[in-house]
N, C-alpha and C. Protein backbone atom coordinates (compact mmCIF):
# COMPACT_ATOMS: atom_id res chain seq x y z
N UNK A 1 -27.63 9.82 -8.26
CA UNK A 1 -26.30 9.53 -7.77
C UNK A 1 -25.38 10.74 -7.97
N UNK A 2 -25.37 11.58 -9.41
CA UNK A 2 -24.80 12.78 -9.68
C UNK A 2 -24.96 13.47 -8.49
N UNK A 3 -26.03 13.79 -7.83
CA UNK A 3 -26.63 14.67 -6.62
C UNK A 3 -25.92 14.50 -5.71
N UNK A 4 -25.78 13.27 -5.33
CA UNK A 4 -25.27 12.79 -4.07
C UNK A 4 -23.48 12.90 -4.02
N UNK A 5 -22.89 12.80 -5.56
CA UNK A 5 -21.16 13.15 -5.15
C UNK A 5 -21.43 14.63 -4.94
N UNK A 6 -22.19 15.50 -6.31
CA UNK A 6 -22.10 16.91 -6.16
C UNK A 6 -22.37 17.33 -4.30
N UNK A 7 -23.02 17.00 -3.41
CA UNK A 7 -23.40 17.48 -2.62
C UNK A 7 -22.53 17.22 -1.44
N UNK A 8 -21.77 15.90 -1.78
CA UNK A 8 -20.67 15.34 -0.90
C UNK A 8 -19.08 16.20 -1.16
N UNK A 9 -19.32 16.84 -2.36
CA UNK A 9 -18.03 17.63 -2.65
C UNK A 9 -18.22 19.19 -2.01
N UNK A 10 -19.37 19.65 -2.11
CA UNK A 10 -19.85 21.10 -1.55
C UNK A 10 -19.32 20.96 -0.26
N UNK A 11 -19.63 19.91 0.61
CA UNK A 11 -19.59 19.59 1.92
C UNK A 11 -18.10 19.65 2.05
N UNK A 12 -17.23 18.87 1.18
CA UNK A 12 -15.91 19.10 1.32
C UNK A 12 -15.06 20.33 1.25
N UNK A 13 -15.99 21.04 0.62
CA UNK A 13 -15.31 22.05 0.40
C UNK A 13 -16.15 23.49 1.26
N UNK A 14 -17.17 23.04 1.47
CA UNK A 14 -17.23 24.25 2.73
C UNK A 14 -16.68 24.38 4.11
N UNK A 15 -16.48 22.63 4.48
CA UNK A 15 -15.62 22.22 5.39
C UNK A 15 -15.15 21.47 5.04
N UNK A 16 -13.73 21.74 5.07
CA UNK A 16 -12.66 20.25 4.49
C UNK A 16 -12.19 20.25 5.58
N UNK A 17 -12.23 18.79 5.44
CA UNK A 17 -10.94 17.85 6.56
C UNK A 17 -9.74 17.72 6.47
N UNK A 18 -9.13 18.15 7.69
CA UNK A 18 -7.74 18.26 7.98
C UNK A 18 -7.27 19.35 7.19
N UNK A 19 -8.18 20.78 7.56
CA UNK A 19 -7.37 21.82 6.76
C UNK A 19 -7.04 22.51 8.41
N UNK A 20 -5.81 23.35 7.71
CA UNK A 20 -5.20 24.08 8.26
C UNK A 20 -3.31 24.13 8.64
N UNK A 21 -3.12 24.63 9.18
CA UNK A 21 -1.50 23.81 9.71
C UNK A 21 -0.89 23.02 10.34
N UNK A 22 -0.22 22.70 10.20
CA UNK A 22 1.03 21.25 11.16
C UNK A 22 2.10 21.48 11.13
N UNK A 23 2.09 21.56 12.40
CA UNK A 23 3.33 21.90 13.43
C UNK A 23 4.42 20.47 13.54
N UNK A 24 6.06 20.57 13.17
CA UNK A 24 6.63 19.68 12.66
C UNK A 24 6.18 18.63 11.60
N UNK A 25 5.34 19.20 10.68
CA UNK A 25 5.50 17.97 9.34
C UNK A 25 6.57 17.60 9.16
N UNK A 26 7.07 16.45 9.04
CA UNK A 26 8.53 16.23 8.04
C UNK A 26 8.29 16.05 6.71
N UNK A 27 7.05 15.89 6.01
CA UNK A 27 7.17 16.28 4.75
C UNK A 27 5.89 16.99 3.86
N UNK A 28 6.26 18.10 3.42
CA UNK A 28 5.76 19.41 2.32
C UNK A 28 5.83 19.40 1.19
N UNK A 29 4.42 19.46 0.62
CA UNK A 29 4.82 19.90 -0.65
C UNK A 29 3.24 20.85 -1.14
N UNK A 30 3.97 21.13 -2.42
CA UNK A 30 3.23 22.69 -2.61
C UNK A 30 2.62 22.29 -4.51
N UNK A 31 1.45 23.16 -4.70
CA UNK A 31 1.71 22.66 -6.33
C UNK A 31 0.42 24.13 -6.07
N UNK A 32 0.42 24.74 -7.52
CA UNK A 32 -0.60 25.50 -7.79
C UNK A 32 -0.96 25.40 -9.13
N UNK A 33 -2.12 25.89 -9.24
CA UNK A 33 -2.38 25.78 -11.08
C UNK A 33 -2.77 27.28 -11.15
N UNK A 34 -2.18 27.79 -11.93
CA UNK A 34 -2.68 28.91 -12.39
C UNK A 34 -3.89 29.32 -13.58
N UNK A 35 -3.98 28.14 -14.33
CA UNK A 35 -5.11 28.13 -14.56
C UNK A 35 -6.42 28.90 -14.17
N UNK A 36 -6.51 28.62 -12.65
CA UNK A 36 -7.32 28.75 -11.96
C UNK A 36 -7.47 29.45 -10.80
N UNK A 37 -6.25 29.47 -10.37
CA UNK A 37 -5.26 30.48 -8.91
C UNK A 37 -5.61 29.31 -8.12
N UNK A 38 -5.80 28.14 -8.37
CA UNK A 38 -5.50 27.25 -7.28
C UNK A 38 -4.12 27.22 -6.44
N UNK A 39 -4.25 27.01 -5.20
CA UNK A 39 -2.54 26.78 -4.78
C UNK A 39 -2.85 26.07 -3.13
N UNK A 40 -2.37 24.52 -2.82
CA UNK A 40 -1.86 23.80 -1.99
C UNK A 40 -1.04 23.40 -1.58
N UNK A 41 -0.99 23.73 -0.14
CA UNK A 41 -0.07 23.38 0.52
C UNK A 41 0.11 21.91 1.84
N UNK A 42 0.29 20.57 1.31
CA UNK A 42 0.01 19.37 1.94
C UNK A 42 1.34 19.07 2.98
N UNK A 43 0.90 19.09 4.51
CA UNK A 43 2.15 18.26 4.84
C UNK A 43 1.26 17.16 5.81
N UNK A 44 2.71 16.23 6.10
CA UNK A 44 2.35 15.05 6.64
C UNK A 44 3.45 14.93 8.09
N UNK A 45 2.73 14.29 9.06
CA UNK A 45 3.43 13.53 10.13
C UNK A 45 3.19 12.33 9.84
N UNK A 46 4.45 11.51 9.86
CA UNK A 46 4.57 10.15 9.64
C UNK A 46 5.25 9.72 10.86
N UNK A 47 4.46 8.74 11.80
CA UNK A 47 5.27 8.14 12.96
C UNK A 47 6.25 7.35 12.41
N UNK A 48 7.82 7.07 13.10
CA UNK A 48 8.56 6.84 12.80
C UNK A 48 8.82 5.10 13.32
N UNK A 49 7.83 4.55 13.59
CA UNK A 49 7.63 3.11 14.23
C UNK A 49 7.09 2.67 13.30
N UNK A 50 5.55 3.02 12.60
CA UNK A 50 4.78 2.17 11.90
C UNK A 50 5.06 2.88 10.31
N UNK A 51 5.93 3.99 10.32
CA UNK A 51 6.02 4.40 9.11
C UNK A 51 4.03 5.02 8.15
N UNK A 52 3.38 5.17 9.41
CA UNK A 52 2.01 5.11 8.85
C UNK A 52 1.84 6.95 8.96
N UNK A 53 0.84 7.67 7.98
CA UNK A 53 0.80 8.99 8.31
C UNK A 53 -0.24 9.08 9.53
N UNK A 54 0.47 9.65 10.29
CA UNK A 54 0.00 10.06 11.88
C UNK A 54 -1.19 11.33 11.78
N UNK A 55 -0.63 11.91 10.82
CA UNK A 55 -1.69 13.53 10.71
C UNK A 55 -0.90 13.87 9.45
N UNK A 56 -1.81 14.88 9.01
CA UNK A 56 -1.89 15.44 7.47
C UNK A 56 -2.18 16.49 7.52
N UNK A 57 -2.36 17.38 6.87
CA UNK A 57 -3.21 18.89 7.28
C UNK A 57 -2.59 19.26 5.49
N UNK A 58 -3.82 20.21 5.00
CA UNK A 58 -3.29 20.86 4.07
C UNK A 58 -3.88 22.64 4.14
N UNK A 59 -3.24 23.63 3.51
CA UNK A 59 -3.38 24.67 3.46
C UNK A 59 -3.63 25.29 1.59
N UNK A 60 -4.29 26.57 1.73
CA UNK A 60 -4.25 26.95 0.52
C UNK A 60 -5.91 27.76 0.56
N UNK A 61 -6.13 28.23 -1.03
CA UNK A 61 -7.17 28.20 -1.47
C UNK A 61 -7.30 27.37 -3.08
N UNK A 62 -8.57 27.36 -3.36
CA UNK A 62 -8.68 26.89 -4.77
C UNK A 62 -10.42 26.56 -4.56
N UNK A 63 -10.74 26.33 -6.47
CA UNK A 63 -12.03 25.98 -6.47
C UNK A 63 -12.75 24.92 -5.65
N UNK A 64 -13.76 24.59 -5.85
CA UNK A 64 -14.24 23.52 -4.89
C UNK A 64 -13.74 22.78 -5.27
N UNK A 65 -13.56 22.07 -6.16
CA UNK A 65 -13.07 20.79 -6.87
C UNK A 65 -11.40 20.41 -6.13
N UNK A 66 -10.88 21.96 -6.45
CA UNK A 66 -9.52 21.88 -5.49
C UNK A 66 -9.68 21.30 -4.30
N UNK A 67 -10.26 21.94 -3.78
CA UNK A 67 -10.40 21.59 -2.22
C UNK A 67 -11.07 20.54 -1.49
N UNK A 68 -12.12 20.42 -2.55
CA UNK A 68 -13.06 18.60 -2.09
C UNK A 68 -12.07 17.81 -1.99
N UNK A 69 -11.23 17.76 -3.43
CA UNK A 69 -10.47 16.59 -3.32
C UNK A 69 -9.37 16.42 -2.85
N UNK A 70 -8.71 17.40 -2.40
CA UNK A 70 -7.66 17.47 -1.25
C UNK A 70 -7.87 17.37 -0.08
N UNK A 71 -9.34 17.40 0.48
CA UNK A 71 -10.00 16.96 1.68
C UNK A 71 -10.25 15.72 1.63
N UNK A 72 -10.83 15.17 0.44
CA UNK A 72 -10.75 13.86 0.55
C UNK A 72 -9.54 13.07 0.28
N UNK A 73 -8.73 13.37 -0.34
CA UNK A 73 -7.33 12.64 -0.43
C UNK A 73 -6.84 12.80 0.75
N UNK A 74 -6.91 14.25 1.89
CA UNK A 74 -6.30 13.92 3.12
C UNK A 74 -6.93 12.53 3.98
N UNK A 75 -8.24 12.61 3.69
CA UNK A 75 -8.92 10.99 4.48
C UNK A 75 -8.04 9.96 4.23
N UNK A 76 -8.01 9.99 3.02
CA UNK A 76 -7.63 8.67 1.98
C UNK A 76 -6.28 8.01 2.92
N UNK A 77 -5.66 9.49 3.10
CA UNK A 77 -3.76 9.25 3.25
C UNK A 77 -3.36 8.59 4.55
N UNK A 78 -4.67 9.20 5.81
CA UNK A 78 -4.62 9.09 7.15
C UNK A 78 -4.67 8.21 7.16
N UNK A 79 -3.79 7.08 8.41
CA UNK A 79 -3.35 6.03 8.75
C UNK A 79 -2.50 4.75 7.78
N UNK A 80 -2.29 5.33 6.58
CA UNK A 80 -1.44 4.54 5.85
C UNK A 80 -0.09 4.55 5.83
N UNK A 81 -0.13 3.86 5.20
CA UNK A 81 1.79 3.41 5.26
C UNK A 81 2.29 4.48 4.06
N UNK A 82 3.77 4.97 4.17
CA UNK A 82 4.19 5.86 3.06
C UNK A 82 4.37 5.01 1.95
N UNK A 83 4.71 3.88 1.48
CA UNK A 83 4.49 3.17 0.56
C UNK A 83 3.21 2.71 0.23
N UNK A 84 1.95 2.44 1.00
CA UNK A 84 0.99 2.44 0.45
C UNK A 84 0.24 4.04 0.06
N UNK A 85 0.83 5.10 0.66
CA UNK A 85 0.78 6.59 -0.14
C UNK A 85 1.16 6.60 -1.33
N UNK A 86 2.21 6.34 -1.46
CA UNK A 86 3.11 6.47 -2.90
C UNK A 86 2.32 5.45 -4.04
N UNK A 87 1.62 4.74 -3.62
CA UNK A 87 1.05 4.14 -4.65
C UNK A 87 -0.21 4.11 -4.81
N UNK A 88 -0.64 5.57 -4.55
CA UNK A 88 -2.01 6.15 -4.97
C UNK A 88 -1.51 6.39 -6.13
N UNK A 89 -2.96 6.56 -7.25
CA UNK A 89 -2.68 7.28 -9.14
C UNK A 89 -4.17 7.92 -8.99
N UNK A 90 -3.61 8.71 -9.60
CA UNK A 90 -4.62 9.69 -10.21
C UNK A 90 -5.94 9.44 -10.29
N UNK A 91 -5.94 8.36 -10.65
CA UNK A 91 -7.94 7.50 -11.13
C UNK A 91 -7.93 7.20 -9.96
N UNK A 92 -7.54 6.79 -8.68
CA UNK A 92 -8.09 6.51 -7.84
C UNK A 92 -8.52 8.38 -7.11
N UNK A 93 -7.81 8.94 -6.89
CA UNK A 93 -8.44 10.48 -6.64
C UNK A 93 -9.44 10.86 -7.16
N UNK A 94 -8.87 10.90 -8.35
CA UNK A 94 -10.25 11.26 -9.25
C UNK A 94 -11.87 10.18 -9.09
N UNK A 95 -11.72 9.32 -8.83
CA UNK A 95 -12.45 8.58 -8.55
C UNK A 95 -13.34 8.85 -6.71
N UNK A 96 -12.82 9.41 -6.41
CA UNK A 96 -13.35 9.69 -4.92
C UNK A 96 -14.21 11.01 -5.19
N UNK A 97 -13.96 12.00 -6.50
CA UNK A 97 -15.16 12.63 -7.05
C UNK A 97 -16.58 12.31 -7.23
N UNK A 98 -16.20 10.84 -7.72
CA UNK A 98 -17.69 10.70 -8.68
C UNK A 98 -18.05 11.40 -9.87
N UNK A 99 -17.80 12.04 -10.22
CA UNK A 99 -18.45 12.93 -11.29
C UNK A 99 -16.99 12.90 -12.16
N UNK A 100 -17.80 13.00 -13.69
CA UNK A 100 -17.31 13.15 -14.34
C UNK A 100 -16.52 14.74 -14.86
N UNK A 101 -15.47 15.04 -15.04
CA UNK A 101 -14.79 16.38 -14.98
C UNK A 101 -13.77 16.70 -16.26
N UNK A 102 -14.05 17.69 -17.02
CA UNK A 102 -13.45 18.20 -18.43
C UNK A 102 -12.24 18.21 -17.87
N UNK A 103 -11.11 17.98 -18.78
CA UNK A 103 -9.89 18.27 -18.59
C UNK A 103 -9.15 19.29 -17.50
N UNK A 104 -9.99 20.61 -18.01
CA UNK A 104 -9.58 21.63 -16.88
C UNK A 104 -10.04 21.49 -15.67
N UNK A 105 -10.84 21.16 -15.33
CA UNK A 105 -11.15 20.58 -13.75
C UNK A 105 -10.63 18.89 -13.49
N UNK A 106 -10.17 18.52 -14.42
CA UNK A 106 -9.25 17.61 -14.23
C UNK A 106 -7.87 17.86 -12.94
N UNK A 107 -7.10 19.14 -13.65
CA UNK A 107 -6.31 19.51 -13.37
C UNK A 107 -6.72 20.52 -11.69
N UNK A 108 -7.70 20.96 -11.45
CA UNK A 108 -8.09 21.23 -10.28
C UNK A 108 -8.34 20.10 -9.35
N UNK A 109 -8.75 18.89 -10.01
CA UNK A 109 -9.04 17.89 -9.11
C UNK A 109 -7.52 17.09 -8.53
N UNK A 110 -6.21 17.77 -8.82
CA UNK A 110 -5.42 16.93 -9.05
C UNK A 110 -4.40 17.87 -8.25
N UNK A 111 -4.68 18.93 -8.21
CA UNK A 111 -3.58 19.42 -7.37
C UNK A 111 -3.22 19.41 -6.02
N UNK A 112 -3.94 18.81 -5.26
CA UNK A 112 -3.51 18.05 -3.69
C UNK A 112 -2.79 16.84 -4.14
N UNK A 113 -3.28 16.43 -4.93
CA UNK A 113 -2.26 14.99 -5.10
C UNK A 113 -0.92 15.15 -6.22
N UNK A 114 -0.57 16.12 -6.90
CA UNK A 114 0.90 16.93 -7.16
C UNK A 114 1.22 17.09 -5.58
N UNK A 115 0.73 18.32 -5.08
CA UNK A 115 1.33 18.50 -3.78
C UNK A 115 1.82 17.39 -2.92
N UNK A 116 0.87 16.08 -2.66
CA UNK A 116 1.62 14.90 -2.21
C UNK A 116 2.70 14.53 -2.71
N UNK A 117 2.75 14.34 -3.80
CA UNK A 117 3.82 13.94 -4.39
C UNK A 117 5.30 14.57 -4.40
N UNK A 118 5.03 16.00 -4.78
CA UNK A 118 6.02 16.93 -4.06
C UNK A 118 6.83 16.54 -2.59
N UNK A 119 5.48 16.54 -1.87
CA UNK A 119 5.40 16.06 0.01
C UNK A 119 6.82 14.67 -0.43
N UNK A 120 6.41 14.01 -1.21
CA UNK A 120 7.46 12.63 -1.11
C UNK A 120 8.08 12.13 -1.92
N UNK A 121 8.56 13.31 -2.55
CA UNK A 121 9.77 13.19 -3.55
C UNK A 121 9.72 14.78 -3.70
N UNK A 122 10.29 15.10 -2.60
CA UNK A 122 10.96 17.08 -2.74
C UNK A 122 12.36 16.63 -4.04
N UNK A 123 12.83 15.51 -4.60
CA UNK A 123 14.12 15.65 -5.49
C UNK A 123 13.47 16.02 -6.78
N UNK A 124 12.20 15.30 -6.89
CA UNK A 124 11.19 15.94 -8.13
C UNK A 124 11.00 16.94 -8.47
N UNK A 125 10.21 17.38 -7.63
CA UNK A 125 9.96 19.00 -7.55
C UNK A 125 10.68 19.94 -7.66
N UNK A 126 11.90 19.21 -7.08
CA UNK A 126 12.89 21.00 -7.18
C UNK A 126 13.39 20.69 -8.68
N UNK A 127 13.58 19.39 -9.68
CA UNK A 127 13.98 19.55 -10.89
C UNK A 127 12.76 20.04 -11.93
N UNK A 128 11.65 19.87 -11.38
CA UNK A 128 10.66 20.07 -12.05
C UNK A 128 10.58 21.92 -12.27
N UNK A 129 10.80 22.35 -11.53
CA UNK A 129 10.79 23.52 -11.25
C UNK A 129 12.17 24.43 -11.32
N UNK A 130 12.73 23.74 -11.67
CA UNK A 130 14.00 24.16 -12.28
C UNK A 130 14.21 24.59 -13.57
């Protein structure tokens, strides 16, 4: 079973889904770890009828771990509601790994989903970073 996430994350990360840019996102957000020189960049189109994310796209580089799981959290996000976004946590991301991950790849596994969060609460971020 180890085999089968490890090989499902390679895949994510040699080709991840929904990378690249988006043209009018209305919402961005950014997070990097230096740790590692990870750094993502997530935005979202949210139709303004169903309130559901229409398209996603994220940008950046980072380890695989970065990038699997920001490929797979972009799956995750597509076609949901921004309130059922906002109430993703962490164990559920981390959980779309499979594999078990030391603290420091904790924090690689986690930085697309900072960046979401950023994406939907920019009032956070800018105090956070203040």
């Amino acid at each position: 079973m180890y085999d089968m996430y490890q090989e499902t994350i390679l895949q994510h990360y040699r080709a991840p889904r929904n990378f690249g840019p988006l043209e009018g996102a209305q919402y961005t957000g950014e997070e990097s770890n230096p740790l590692c020189g990870d750094h993502i960049t997530l935005r979202l189109k949210v139709d303004p009828t169903s309130h559901k994310v229409a398209e996603v796209r994220f940008e950046g580089d980072g380890c695989a771990i970065s990038v699997a799981s920001t490929s797979m959290l972009t799956e995750r996000v597509l076609g949901r509601t921004l309130e059922e976004v906002a109430r993703l946590d962490k164990d559920e991301v981390l959980k779309l790994l499979g594999i078990p991950l030391s603290p420091v790849r904790v924090k690689c596994a986690l930085t697309g989903f900072v960046a979401l969060g950023h994406a939907l609460h920019p009032e956070a971020a800018a105090r956070a970073s203040a």
